[in-house]
Each structure stands twice: as C-alpha cells, then as structure tokens.
Protein backbone atom coordinates (compact mmCIF):
# COMPACT_ATOMS: atom_id res chain seq x y z
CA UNK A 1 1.46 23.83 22.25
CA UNK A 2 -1.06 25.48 20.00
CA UNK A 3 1.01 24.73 17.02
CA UNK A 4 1.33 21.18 18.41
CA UNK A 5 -2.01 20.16 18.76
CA UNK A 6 -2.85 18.62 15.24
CA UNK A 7 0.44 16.67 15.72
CA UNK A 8 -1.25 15.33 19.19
CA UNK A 9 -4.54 14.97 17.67
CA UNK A 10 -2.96 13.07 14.77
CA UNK A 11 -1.01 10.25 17.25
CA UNK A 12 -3.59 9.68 19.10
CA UNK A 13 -5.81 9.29 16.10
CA UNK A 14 -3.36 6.34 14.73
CA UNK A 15 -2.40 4.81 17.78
CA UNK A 16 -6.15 4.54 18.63
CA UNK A 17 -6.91 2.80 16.17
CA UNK A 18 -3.80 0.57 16.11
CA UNK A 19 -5.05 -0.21 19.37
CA UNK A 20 -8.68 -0.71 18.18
CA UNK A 21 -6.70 -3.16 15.51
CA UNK A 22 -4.76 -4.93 17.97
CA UNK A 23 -7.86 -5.59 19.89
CA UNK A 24 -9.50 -6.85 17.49
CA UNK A 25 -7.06 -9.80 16.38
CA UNK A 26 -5.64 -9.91 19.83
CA UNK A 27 -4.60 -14.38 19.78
CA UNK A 28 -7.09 -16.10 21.94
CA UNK A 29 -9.84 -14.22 21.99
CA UNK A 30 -13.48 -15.86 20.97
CA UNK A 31 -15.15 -14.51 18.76
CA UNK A 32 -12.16 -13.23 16.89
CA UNK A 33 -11.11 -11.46 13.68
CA UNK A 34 -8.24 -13.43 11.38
CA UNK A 35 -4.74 -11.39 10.59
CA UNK A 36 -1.59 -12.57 9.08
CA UNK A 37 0.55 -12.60 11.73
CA UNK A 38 -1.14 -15.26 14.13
CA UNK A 39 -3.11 -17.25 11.29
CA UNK A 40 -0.04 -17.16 8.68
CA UNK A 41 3.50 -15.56 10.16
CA UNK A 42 3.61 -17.20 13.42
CA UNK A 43 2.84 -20.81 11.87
CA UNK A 44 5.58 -20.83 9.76
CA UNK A 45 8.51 -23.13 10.83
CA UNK A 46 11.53 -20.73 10.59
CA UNK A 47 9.49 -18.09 13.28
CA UNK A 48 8.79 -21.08 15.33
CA UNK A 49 12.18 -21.62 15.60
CA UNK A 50 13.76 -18.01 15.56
CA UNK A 51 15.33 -18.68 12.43
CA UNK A 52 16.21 -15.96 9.17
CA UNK A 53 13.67 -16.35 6.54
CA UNK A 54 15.10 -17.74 2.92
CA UNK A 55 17.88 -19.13 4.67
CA UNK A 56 17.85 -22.65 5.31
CA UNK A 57 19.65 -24.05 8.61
CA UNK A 58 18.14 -27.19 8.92
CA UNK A 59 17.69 -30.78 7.32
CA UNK A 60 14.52 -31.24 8.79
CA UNK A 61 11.70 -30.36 6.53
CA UNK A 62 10.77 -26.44 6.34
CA UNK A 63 10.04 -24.28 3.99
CA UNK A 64 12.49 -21.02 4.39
CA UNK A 65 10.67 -19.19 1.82
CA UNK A 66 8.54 -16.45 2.65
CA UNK A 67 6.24 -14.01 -0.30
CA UNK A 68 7.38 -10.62 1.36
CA UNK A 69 10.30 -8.76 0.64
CA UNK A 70 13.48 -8.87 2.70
CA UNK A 71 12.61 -6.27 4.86
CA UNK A 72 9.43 -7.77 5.96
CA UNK A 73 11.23 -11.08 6.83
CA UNK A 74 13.81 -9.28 9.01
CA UNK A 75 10.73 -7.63 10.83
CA UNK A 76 9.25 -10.80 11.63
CA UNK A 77 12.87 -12.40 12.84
CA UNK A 78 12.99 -9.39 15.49
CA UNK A 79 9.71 -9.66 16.65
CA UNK A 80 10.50 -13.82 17.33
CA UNK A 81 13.62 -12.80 18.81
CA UNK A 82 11.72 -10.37 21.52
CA UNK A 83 8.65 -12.07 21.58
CA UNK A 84 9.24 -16.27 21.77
CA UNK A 85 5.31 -17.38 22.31
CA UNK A 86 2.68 -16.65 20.81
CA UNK A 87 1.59 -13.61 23.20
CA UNK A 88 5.07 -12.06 23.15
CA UNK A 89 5.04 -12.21 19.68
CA UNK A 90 1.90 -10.91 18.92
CA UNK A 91 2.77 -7.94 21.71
CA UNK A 92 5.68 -6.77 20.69
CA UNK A 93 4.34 -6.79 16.89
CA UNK A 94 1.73 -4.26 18.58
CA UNK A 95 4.40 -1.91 20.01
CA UNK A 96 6.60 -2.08 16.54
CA UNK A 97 3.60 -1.27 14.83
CA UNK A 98 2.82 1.44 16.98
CA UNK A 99 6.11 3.04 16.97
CA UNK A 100 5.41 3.28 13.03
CA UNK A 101 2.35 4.49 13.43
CA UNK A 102 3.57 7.59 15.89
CA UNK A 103 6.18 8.77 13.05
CA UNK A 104 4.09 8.10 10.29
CA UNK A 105 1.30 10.00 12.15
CA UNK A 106 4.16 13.06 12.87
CA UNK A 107 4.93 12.67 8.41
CA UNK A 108 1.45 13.53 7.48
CA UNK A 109 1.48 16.30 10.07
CA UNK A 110 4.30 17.92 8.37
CA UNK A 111 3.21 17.09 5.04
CA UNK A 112 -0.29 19.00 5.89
CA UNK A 113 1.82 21.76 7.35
CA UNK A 114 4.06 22.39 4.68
CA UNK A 115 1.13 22.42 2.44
CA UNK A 116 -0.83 25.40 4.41
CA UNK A 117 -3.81 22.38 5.61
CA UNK A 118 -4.69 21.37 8.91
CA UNK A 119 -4.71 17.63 9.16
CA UNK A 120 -7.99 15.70 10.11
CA UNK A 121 -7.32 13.32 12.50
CA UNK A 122 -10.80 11.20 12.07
CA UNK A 123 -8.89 10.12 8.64
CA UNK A 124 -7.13 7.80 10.83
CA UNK A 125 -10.23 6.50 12.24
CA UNK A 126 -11.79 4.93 8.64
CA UNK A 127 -12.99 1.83 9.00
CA UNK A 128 -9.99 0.19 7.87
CA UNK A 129 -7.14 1.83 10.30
CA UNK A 130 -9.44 0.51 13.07
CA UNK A 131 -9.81 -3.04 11.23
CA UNK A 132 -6.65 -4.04 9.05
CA UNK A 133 -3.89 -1.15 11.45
CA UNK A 134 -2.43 -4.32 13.25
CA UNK A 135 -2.40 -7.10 10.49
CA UNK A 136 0.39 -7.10 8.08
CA UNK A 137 3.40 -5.08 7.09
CA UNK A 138 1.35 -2.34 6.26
CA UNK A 139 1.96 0.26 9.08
CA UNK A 140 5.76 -0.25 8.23
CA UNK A 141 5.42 0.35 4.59
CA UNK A 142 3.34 2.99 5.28
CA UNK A 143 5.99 4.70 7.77
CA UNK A 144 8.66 4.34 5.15
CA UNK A 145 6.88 5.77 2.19
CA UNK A 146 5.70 9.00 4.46
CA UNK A 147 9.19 9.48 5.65
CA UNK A 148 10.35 9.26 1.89
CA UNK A 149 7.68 12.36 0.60
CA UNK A 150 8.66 14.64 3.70
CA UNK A 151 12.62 14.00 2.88
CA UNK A 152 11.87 14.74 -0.47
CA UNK A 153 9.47 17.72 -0.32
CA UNK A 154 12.32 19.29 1.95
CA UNK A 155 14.91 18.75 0.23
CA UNK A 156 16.51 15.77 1.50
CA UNK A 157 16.74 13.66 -1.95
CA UNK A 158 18.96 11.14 -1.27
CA UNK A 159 17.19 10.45 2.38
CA UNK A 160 14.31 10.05 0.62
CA UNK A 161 16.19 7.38 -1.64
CA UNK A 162 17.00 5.61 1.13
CA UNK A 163 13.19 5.52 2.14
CA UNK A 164 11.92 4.77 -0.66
CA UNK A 165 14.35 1.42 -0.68
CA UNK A 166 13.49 0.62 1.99
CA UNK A 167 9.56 0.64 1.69
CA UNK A 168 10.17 -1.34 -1.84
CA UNK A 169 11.72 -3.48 0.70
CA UNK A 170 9.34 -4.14 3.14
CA UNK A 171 5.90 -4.05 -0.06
CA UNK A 172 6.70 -3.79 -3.65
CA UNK A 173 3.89 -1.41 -4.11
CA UNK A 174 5.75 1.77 -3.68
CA UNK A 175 7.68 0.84 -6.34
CA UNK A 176 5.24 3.12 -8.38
CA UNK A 177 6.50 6.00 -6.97
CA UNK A 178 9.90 6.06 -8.10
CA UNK A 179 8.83 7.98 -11.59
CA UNK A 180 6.89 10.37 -9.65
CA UNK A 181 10.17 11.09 -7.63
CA UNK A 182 12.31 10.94 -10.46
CA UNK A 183 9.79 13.49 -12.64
CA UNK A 184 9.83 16.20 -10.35
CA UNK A 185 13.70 16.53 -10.45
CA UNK A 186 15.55 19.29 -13.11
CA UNK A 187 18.54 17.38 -13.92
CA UNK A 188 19.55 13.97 -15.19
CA UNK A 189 22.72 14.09 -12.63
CA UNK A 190 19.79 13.77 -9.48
CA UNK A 191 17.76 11.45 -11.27
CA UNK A 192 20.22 8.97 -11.72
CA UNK A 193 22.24 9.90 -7.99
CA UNK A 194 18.52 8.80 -6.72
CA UNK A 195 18.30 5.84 -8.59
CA UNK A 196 21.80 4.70 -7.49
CA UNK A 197 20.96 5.47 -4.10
CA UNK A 198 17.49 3.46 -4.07
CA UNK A 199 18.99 0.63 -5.93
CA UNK A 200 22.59 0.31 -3.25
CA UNK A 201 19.44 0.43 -0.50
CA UNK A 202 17.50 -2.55 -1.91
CA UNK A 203 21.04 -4.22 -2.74
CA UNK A 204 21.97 -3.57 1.03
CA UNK A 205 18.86 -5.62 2.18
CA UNK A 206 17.90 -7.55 -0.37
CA UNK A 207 21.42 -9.10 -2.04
CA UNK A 208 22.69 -10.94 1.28
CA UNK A 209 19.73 -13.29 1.39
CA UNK A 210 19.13 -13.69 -2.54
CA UNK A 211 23.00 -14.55 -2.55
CA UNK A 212 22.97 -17.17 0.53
CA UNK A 213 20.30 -19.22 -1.15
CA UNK A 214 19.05 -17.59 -4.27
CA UNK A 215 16.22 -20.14 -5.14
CA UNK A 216 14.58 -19.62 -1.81
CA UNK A 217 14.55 -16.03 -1.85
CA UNK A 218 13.01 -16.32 -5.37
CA UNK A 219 10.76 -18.46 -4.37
CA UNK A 220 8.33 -16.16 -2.49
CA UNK A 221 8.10 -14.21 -5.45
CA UNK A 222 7.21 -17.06 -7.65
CA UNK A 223 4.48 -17.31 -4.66
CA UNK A 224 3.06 -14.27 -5.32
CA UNK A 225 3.24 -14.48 -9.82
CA UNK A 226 1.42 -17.77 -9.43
CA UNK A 227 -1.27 -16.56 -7.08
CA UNK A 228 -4.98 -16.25 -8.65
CA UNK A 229 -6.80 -12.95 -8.21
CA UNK A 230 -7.88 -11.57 -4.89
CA UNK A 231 -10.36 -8.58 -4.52
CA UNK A 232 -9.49 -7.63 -7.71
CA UNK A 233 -12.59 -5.75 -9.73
CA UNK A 234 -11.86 -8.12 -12.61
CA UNK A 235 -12.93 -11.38 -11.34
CA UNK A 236 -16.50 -10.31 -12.83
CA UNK A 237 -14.58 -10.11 -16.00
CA UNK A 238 -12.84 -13.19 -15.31
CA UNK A 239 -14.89 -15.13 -13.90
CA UNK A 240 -13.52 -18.57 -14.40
CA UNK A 241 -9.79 -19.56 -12.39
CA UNK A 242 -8.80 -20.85 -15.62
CA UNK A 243 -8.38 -17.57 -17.38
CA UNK A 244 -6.71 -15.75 -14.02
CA UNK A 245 -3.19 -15.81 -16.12
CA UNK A 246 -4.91 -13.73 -18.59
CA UNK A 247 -6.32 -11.86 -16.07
CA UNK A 248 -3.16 -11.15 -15.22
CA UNK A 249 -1.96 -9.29 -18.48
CA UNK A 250 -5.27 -7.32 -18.47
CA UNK A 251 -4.47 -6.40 -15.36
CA UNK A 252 -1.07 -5.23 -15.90
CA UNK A 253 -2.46 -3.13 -18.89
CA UNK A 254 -4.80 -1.41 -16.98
CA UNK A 255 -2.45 -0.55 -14.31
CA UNK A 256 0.13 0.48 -17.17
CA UNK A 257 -2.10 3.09 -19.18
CA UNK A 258 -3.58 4.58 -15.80
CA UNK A 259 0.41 4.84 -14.45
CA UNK A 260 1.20 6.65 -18.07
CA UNK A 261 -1.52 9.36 -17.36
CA UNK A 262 -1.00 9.54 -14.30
CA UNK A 263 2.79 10.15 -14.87
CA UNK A 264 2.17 12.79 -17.43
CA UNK A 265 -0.13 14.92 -15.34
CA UNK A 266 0.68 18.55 -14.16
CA UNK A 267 -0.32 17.60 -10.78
CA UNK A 268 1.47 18.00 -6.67
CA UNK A 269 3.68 15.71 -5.75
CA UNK A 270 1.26 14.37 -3.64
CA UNK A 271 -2.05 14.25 -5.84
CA UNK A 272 0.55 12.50 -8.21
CA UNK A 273 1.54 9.53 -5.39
CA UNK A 274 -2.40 9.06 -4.47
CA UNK A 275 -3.02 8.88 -8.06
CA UNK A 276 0.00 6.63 -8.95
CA UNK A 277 -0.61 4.25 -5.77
CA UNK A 278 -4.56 4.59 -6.58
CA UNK A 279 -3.93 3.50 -10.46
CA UNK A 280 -1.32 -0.38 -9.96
CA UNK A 281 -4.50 -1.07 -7.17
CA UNK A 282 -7.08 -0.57 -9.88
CA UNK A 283 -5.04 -2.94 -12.44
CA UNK A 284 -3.21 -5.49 -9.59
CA UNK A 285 -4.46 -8.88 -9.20
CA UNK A 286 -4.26 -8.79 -5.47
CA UNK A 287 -5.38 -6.17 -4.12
CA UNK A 288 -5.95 -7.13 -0.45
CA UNK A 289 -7.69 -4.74 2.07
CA UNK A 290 -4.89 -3.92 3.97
CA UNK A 291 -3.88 -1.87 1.31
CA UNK A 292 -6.05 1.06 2.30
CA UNK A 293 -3.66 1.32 5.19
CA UNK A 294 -0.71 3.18 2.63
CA UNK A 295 -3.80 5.43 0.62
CA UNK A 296 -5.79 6.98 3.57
CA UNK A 297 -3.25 9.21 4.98
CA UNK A 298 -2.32 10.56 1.55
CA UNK A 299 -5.96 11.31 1.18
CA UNK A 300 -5.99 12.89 4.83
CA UNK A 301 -2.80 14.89 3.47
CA UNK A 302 -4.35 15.88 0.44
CA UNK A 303 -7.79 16.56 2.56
CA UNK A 304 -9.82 15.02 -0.30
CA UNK A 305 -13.47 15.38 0.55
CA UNK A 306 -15.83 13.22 -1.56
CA UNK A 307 -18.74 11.41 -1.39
CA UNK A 308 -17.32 8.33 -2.25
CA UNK A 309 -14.39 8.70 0.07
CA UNK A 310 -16.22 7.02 3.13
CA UNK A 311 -18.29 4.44 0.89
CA UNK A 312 -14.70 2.97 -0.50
CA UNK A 313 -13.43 2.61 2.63
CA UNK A 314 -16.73 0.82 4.10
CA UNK A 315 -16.45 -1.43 1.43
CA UNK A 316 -13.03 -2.53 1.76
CA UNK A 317 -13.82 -3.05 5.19
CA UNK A 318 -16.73 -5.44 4.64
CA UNK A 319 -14.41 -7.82 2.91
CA UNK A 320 -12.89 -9.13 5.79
CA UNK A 321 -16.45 -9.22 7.26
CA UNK A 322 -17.58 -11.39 4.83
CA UNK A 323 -14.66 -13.80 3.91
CA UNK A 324 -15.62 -16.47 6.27
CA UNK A 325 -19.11 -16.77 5.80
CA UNK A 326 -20.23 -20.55 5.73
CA UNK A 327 -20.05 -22.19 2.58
CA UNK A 328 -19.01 -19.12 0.34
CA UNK A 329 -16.04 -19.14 -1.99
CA UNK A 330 -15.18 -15.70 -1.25
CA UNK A 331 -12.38 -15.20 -3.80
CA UNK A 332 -15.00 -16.26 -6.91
CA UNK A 333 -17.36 -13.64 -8.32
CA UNK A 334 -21.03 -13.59 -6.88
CA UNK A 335 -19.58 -13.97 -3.33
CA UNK A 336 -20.03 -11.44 -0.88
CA UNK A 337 -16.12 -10.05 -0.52
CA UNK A 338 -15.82 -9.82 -4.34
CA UNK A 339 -19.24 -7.81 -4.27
CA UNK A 340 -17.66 -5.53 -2.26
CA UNK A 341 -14.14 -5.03 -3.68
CA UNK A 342 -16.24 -4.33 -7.10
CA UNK A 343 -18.11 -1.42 -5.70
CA UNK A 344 -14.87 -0.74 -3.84
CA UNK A 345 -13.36 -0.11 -7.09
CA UNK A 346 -15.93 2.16 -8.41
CA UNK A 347 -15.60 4.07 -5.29
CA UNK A 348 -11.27 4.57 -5.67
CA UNK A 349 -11.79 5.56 -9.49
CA UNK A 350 -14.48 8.27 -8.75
CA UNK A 351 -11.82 9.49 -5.69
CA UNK A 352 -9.19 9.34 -8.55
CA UNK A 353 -11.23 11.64 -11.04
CA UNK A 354 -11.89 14.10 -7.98
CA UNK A 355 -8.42 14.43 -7.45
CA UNK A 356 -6.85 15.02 -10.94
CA UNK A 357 -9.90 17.56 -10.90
CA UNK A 358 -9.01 19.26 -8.07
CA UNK A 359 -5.54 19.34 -9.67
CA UNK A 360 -6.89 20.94 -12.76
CA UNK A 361 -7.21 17.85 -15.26
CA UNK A 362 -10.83 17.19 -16.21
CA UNK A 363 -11.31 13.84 -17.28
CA UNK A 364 -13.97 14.86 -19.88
CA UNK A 365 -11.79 17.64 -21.67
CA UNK A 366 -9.15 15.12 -21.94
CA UNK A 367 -11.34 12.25 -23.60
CA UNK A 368 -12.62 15.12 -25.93
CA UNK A 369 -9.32 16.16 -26.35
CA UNK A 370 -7.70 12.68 -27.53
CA UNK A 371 -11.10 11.33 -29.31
CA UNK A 372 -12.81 14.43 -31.29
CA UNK A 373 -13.15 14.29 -34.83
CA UNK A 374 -10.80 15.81 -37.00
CA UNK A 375 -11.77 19.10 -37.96
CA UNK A 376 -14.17 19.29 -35.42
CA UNK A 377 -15.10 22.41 -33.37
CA UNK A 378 -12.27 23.50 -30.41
CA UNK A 379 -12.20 20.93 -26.95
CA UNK A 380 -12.52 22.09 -23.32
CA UNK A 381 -9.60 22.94 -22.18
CA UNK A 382 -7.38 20.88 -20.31
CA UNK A 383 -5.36 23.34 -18.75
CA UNK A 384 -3.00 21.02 -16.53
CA UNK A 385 -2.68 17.98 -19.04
CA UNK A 386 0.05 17.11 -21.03
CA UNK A 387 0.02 17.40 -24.55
C-alpha cells in the first residue's frame, strides 16, 4: 500500500480538481463560469439531435461541421447518446472526463516511477486543473498522449503509435511529438513501422468521415486556418486584425526554429515533449488556456521547480477571469486576457530555459556558440547541444 500511495495521492489530486472544474461550469448555476461544452458543443444542431458530426442526414438547415478532429466529434456523439438533455449531457461528460483523468493520473505515476521521482500531487491542483479540467477535449488528449510516453518508455512502440493517433485525433497538438518519438529510435525499420502504425490509426478514425462527405469534414479545419489570434503573445506585435494572416507566418516561424532546437537537443524523452509541446504554444496563433491541461503533468513528471512555474499558470488562469468583463474586446491587445497571456508567455519561455538547463543545454553557451566572432577566444561549453 506503501508503494501505492503516490498513485492514490495522484487520483485524488485529478479527480479533485475535475470535480472542482465540473463545479464550476456545472449548466444552471448563477453566477457561473463559461466552457465549451454547454456554451458551444451542446448548441450545435447535430448534438441536439444525436446525430454524427460532418455527416449530414438532414435537409433541414444545419451545419454538420465541427473544428475538432474526428475523435473529438465521436466523443461528443457518445456523450448525446447517454446523456439526451442538457444535465445528462453535461453529467456524463463529467464521468468520461473523469475516467481520463484516473488513467492519466495512474501514466504520470509510472512515468515518475520509472524515472526514480516521487510525483507531487498539488501539480494537479494549479490553478488551471481546478478551472479549465472539465471544459474541452483536453483531459482526453491529455490521457492519450500520457498513455503514448509510458508505452513507449517501456517498450511498447507500436502501442504507443496507436496512442499517439489517437491523441492527433482527438487535438492536433501532439502532432509535435511524433519527431521526438521517431528520434529516439536506432533504426529506420521502427521509425517508419511507427509511422505506418500512427498514420493506419488516424486513417482508421479519420478516413470514414472525410470520405462520407469530404467538404464537411474539411470544413472545420478551414474553421480553425481562418481564425484570428487568440492569447497569442503576438497580438502586441500585431496589433491590428488586418495583419493576423501575417501573424500567422510569424507565428509558424517561431514555432518552427524553437521545434528545430528543440529537436536537436541531447535531452530525456520527456524534457524533449515539455519542450516540443512548450515551443508550437509559444509560436501558435491560438493558444487557448485549456492548453495548460496537456503541459502541467509533464512538468509534475519532470518535477520542474521554478519560480515562474506557479506565476504562468496564474496567468493563464486569469484569462478566463477576465474575458467577459463589460465592454472589453478581450482578444485585442491592451485588454485584460491578452495582458495576461503576454506575461503568460514570458513565464513558459523562462520554464523552457530551466528545463533544457536542467538537461545540460545552457542557453547562453549556445548563443555564444552560434554568434562569436571568428577567431575569437573558446565558448562555454555546451556539453548536451548538438553541433
């Protein structure tokens, strides 16, 4: 039992929270907080009706498309199918979610184990476990992506292929880890059985619905490209809506050289998917606070301590807070929310640096590295860089 009790300590962390979430947006309640899934899922036509997203069944006007993967769709269709008002729905959302937060709770325990570290469960308790835990898709994502690092760190490759498709599936974001995966293999044979195992995974869930009604299913995506920025550290940079498509590109370039580093470090397998995750948040256009859900347990894994660890996460929290104060425009720079995700920002890229220099890459010997003079005096060593 001894052994046990981080487990324990761990679940009841998560599902506290999840709880604590579930309270929080619970439908009906005045005052109450805003989540997706009774101010945007459950308003949609196709959940009102029990219907498959992307798939049109009707005449009558309704929009089938939906800006999540496949995955995520199919999640919502079984929780309408259990759950057929509003309260049903909303419950059985609550006990999904908790499910996912149980085993994703039991994968950072055996993460922590395997590494020789005891796992913290007040990690579980940030600000935004409590706040965004019963919201989105994020708990699910979040399940899926765990499960995928334990499969692989024991062994179980092609599990974690599976995984891995199937949190792609559910949030694009993971989508960053595949290199990371794919890096830490010694032969071209497993890197390419992974891929083809990720990719038949996707296929599986993703193919039926794109090849039932193709322009539907590409539709939520085209959702998502033409979106404007949301949280994103870059609105102070751009702060007029007409340049968000530039935005955009700088963005993607940010997200792009951080990825390259981070790809190229000599780092753990799971500094390198905080650091990978970490970096396409710094450079996305959206970057929504229900994110924070996927990055705190790596950081409880990893047992980062920093002083900016606890400001980052106060911060993200304080978005929601904000976003509905009277009269604000809270995606446009100078309001509250964006205030916050700026300092938020500051607060991920110092946790960044303290990881790669916990890992053994100092940031400063590898900017004097790359930018001394030629024929200038010897660097500081960079001992876990790449060349």
């Amino acid at each position: 039992m001894e052994k046990r009790k981080g487990l324990l300590l761990a679940v009841a962390a998560v599902l506290t929270s999840l709880v604590v979430s579930a309270e929080l947006h619970w439908p009906g309640q005045s005052p109450g907080f805003y989540s997706d899934i009774t101010g945007s899922f459950w308003t949609r036509c196709w959940v009102q009706s029990g219907s498959l997203p992307y798939i049109p069944v009707s005449t009558a006007s309704c929009d089938y498309a939906f800006e999540y993967p496949s995955l995520s769709g199919m999640i919502l269709y079984l929780t309408r199918l259990i759950g057929p008002d509003l309260q049903s729905f909303y419950e059985t959302f609550v006990v999904l979610s908790l499910i996912a937060g149980a085993v994703a709770a039991w994968g950072c325990w055996a993460l922590a184990k395997r590494e020789g570290r005891e796992l913290n469960p007040l990690f579980f308790l940030m600000p935004s476990f409590l706040i965004y835990g019963i919201y989105n898709f994020d708990i699910f994502h979040l399940v899926f992506v765990i499960l995928g690092i334990v499969a692989f760190v024991k062994g179980g490759k092609w599990l974690s292929a599976i995984f891995l498709g199937l949190a792609v599936s559910t949030k694009l974001t993971s989508v960053v880890l595949i290199p990371v995966f794919l890096i830490e293999m010694k032969s071209n044979r497993d890197r390419l059985g992974y891929l083809a195992v990720f990719a038949a995974v996707l296929a599986a869930v993703n193919l039926p619905f794109a090849l039932l009604n193709f322009s539907n299913f590409l539709q939520g995506y085209q959702f998502v490209g033409s979106y404007g920025l949301e949280d994103s550290w870059y609105v102070w940079i751009f702060q007029n809506p007409a340049t968000w498509n530039f935005a955009k590109y700088f963005g993607i370039g940010v997200s792009g050289l951080l990825l390259l580093r981070v790809y190229t470090l000599k780092a753990s397998l799971l500094a390198k998917s905080f650091l990978a995750i970490a970096a396409y948040l710094l450079g996305t256009y959206i970057y929504t606070p229900q994110f924070n859900i996927l990055v705190i347990p790596l950081i409880a894994v990893l047992d980062l301590q920093s002083p900016a660890l606890y400001p980052w996460d106060g911060f993200n929290a304080l978005i929601i807070l904000t976003w509905f104060i009277s009269g604000s425009q809270p995606t446009l720079a100078g309001s509250w929310p964006q205030f916050f995700a700026l300092l938020r920002a500051v607060c991920l890229a110092t946790l960044c640096i303290s990881v790669a220099a916990r890992e053994g890459s100092s940031l400063p010997a590898w900017i004097s590295a790359r930018f001394r003079p030629k024929g200038g005096g010897p660097a500081m060593a960079d001992p876990a860089s790449s060349p």
